[in-house]
Protein backbone atom coordinates (compact mmCIF):
# COMPACT_ATOMS: atom_id res chain seq x y z
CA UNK A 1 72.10 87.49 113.11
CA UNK A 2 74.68 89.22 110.59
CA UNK A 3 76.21 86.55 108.00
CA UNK A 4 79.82 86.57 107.57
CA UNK A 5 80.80 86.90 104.09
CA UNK A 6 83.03 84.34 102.80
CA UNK A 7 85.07 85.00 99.72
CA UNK A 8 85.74 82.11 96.91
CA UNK A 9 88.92 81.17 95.58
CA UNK A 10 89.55 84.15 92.91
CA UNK A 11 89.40 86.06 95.94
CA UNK A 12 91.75 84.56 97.86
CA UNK A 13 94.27 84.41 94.94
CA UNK A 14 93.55 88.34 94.76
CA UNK A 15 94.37 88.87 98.95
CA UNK A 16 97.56 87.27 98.62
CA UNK A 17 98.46 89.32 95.08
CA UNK A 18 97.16 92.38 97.08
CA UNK A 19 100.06 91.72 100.56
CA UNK A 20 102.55 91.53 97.92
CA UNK A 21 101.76 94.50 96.21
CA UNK A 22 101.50 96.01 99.87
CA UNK A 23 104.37 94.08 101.22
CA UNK A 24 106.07 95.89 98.32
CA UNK A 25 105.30 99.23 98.96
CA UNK A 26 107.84 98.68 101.84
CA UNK A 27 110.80 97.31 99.84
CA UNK A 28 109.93 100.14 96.81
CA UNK A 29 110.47 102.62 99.37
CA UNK A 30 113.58 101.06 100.69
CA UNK A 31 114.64 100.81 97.57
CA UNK A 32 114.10 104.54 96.92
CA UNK A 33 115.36 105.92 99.85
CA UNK A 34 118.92 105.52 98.84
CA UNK A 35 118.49 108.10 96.88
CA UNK A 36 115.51 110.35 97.64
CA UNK A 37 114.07 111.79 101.02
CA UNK A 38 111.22 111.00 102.57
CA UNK A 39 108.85 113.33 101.53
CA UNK A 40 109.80 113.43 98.22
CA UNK A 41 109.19 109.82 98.42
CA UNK A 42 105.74 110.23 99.41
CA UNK A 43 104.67 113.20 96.88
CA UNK A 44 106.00 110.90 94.03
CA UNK A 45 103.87 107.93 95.33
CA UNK A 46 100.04 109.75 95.80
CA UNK A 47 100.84 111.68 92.83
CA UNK A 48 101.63 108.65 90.68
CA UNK A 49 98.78 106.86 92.29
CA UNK A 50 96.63 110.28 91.45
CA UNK A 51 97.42 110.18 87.84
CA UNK A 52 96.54 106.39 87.51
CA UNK A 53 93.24 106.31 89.71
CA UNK A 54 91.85 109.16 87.55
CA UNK A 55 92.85 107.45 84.09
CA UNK A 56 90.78 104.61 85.82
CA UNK A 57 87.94 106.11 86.64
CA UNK A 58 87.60 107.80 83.70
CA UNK A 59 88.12 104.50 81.69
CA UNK A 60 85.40 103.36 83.67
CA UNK A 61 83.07 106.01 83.47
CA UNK A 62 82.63 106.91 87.16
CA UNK A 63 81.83 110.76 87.87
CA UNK A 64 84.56 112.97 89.65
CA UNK A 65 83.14 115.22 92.74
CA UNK A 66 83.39 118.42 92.77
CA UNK A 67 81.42 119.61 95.62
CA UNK A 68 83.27 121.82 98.58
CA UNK A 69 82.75 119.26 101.16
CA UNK A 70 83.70 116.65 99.68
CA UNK A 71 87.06 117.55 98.64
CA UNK A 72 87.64 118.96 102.30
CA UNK A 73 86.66 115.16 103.71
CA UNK A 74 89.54 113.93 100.76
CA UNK A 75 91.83 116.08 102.71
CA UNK A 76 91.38 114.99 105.75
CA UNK A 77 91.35 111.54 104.75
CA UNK A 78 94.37 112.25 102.66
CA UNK A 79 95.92 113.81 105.68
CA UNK A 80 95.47 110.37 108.03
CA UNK A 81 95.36 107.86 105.54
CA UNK A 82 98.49 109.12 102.99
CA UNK A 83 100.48 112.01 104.60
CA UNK A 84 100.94 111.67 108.25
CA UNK A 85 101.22 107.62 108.44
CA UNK A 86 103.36 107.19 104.58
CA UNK A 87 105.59 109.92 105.91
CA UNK A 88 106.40 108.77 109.15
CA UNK A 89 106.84 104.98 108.02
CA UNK A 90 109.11 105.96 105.52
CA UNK A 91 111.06 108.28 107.65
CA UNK A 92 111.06 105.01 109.97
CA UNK A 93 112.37 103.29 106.85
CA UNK A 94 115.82 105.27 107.00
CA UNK A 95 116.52 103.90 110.58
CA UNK A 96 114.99 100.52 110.73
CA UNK A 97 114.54 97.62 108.11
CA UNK A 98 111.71 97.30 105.58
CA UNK A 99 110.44 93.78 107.40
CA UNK A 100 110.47 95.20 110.41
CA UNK A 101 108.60 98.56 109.73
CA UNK A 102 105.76 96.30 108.03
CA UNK A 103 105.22 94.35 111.25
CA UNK A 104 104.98 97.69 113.40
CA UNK A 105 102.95 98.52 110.51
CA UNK A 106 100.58 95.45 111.13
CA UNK A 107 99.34 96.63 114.44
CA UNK A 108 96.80 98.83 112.29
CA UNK A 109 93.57 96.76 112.98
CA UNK A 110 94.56 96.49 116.77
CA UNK A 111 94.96 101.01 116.89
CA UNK A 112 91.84 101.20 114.80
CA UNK A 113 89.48 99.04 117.63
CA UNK A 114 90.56 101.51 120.20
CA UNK A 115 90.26 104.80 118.01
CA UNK A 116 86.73 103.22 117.15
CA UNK A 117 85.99 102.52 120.49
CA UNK A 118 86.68 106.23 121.69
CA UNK A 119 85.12 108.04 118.95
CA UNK A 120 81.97 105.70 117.59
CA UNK A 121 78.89 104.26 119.17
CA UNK A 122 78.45 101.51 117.14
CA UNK A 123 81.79 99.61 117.72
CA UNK A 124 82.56 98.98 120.80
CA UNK A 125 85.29 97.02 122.24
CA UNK A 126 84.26 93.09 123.34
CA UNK A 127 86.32 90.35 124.90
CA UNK A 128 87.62 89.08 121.43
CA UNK A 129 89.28 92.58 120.84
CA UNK A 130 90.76 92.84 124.33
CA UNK A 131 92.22 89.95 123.73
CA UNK A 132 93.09 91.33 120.61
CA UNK A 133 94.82 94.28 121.96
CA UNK A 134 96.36 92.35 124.67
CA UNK A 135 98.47 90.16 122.20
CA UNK A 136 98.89 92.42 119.67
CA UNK A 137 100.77 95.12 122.45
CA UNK A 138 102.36 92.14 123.48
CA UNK A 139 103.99 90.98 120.46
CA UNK A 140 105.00 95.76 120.31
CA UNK A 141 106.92 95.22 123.39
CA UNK A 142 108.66 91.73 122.71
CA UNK A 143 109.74 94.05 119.66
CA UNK A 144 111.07 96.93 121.37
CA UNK A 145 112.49 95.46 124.34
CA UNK A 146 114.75 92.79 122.27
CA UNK A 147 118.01 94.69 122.22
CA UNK A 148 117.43 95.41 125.83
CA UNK A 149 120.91 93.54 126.93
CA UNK A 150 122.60 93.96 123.54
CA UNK A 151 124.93 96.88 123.23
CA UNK A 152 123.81 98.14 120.34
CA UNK A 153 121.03 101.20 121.12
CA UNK A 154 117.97 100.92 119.64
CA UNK A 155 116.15 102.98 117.36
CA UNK A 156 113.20 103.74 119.44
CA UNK A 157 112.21 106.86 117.47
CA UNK A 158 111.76 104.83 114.53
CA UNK A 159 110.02 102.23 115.98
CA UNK A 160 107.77 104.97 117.77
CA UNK A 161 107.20 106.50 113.99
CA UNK A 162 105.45 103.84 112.65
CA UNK A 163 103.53 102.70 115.51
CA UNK A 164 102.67 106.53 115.23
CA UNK A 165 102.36 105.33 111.15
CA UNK A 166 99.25 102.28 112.56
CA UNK A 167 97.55 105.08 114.76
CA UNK A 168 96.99 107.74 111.74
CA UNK A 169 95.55 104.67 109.70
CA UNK A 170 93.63 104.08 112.57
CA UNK A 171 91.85 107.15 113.23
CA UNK A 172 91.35 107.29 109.12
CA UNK A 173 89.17 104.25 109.37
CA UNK A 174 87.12 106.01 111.61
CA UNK A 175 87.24 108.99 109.01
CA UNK A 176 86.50 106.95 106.41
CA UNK A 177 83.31 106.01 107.41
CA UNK A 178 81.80 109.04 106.22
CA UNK A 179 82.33 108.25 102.59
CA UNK A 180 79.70 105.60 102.29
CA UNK A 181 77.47 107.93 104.09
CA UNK A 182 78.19 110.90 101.44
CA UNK A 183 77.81 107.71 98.66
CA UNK A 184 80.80 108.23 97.28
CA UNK A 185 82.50 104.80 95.57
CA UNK A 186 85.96 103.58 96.94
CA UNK A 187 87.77 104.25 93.94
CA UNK A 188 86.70 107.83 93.82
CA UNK A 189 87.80 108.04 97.17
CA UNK A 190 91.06 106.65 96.33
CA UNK A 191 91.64 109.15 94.21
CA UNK A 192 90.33 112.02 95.81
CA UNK A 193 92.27 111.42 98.77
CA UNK A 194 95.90 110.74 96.95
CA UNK A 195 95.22 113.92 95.05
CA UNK A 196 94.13 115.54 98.10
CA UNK A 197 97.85 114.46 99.36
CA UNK A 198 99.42 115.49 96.67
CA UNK A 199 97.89 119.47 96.92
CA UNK A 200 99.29 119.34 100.48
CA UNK A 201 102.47 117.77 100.06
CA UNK A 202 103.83 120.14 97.37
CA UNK A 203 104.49 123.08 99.72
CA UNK A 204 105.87 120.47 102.37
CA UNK A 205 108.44 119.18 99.71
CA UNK A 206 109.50 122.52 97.95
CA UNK A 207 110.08 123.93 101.61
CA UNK A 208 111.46 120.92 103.02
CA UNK A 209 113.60 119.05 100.43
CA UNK A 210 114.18 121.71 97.60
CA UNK A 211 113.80 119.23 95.12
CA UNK A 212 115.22 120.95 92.08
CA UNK A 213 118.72 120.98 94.34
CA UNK A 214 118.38 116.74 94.79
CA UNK A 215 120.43 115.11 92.05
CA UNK A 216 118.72 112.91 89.33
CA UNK A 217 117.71 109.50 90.45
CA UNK A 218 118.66 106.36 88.77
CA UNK A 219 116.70 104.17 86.76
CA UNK A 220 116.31 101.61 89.79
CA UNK A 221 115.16 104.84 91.93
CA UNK A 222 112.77 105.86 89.17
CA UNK A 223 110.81 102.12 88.52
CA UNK A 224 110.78 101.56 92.41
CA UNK A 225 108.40 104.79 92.17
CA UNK A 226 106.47 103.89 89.57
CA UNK A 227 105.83 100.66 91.47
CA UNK A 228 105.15 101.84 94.70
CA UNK A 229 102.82 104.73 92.92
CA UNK A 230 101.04 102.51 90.44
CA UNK A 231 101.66 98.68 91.93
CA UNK A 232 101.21 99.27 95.73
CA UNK A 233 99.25 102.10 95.90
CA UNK A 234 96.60 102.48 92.73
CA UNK A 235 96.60 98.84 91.81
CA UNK A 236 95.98 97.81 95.50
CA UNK A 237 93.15 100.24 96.68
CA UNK A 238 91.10 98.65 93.53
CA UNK A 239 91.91 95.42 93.94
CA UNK A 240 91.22 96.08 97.88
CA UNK A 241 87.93 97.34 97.47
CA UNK A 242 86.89 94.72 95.55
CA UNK A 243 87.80 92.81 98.45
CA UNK A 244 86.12 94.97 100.55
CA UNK A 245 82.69 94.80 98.69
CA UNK A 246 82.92 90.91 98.18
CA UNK A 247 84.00 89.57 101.53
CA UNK A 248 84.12 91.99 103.61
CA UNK A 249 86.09 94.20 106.40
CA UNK A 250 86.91 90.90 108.24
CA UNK A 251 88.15 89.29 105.05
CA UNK A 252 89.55 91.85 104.01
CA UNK A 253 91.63 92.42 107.24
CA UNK A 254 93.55 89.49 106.69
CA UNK A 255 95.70 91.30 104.64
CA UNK A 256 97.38 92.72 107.09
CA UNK A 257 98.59 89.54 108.21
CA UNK A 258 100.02 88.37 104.89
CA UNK A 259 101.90 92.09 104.17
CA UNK A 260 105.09 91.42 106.75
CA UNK A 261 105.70 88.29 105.10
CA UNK A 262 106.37 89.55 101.49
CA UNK A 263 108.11 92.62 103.11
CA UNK A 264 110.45 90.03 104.99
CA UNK A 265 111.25 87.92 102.07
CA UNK A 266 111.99 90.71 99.88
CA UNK A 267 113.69 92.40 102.15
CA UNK A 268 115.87 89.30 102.95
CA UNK A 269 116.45 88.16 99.55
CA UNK A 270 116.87 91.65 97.93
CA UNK A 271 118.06 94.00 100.23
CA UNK A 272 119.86 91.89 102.57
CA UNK A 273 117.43 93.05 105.87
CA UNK A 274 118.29 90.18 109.06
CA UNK A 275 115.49 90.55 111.71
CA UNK A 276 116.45 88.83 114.75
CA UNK A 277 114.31 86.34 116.75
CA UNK A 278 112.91 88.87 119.40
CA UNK A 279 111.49 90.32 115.56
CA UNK A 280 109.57 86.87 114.77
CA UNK A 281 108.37 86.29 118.20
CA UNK A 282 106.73 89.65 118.17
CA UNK A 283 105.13 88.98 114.79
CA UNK A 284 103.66 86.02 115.91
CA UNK A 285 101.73 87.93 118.80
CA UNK A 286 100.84 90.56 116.76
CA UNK A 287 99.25 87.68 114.43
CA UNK A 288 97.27 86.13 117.28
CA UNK A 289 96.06 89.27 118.01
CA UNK A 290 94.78 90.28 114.80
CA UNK A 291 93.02 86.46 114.74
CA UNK A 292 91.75 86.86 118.13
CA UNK A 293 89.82 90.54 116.77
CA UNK A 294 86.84 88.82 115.26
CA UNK A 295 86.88 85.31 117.31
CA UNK A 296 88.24 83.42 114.20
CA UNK A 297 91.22 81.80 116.50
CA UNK A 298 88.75 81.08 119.07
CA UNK A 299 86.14 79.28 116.38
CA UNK A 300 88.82 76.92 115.35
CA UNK A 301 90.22 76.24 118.81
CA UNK A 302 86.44 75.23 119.88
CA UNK A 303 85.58 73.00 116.47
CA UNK A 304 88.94 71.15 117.20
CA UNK A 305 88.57 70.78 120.84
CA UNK A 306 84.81 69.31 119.93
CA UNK A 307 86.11 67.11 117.06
């Protein structure tokens, strides 16, 4: 029988730094969409995130690939796991608040056991992840239906855009796989990917936005990039995978239940963002869906009906 890791106390202070810093990467963009589009947005964020990743590994002394293949698989992770889903969520962004995008954004782990389920042997779908699934779809529709009798119409294509945002990251975990198999460390994948993103991006944003026409963004534009380039993007994927290696997938997936709430407060505090109740209540099945993935609500709910 497989042993769950369990990670100590260091490690738990380093999850909850980590759903702030990716909690953040919702308000940064907020923040910088006042000013910027969207895909200017995202080139500034892998690009930043580029930069710092390869200072890092080169502080650290870890070797840069150069192979062919390798730097096709960073494009195609770079194309599921940066461009399609950071795109679309902050396109999303423009239409619908911060808090709210992050919860859509939450239903990651439940699009991934599907995607896995389709296109792997190894991980199949079991009556913890239908049950899973169940709640987590659950808590999409209690979501989307809430303005159903109020007169104000919905923003369904935004909401659609970063459920869209969950299914990219899903099918990238499947991607991903391959990297461990090509023993390649998750740093150097972190950068190879976000420089990957950046090569494709360019074209997309000199066609598409025409940068050199946008006007100069403020200083509060300007540090909400840095943040969301250095803070939530290269800070995160190290402190993640050290996550990842110490206690982890399941571990580390709690994250994603942690992220809406530091989106919510600083979108609430800073920006101003109201979610109504139909937003909570949605949350809250999402939650018990993403608890109900490995059996960890089920565990508890059996020790405390034995005690």
């Amino acid at each position: 029988m497989q042993k769950t890791q369990t990670i100590g106390l260091i490690d738990w202070a380093l999850l909850l730094i980590l759903s702030v810093l990716w909690g953040g990467s919702f308000f940064f963009s907020k923040v910088a969409l006042s000013e910027l589009p969207p895909f200017t947005i995202v080139l500034a964020r892998v690009a930043i995130a580029a930069i710092a990743l390869f200072i890092y590994l080169r502080a650290t002394r870890q070797a840069i690939p150069t192979a062919t293949g390798t730097w096709v698989a960073f494009l195609g992770m770079g194309l599921l796991n940066n461009l399609i889903p950071f795109s679309l969520l902050f396109w999303g962004q423009t239409q619908i608040a911060s808090g709210l995008a992050s919860i859509l954004n939450a239903t990651t782990p439940i699009f991934s056991i599907v995607v896995a389920h389709v296109l792997t042997t190894d991980e199949r779908i079991t009556p913890n992840k239908v049950a899973g699934i169940v709640l987590g779809f659950a808590g999409v529709a209690v979501l989307m239906a809430g303005n159903a009798l109020s007169s104000q119409a919905l923003p369904y294509l935004a909401l659609l855009a970063c459920l869209a945002a969950a299914l990219s990251y899903g099918f990238a975990g499947v991607f991903g796989r391959r990297f461990r198999r090509m023993g390649i460390a998750p740093a150097t994948s972190a950068f190879g990917q976000t420089a990957a993103t950046t090569i494709m991006m360019l074209p997309i944003v000199a066609f598409v936005d025409a940068p050199w026409h946008l006007a100069m963004p403020s200083g509060m534009t300007i540090a909400a990039l840095l943040g969301l380039g250095l803070l939530s993007t290269a800070l995160a994927y190290i402190i993640f995978f050290h996550i990842l290696a110490v206690g982890g997938a399941i571990n580390s997936s709690l994250v994603t239940l942690l992220i809406p709430v530091s989106a919510i407060l600083l979108g609430d505090f800073v920006l101003g963002e109201i979610l109504a109740i139909n937003h909570f209540a949605g949350m809250a099945l999402i939650s018990l869906g993403l608890l109900s993935i490995d059996g960890r609500i089920f565990r508890w709910l059996r020790r405390n009906g034995a005690s």
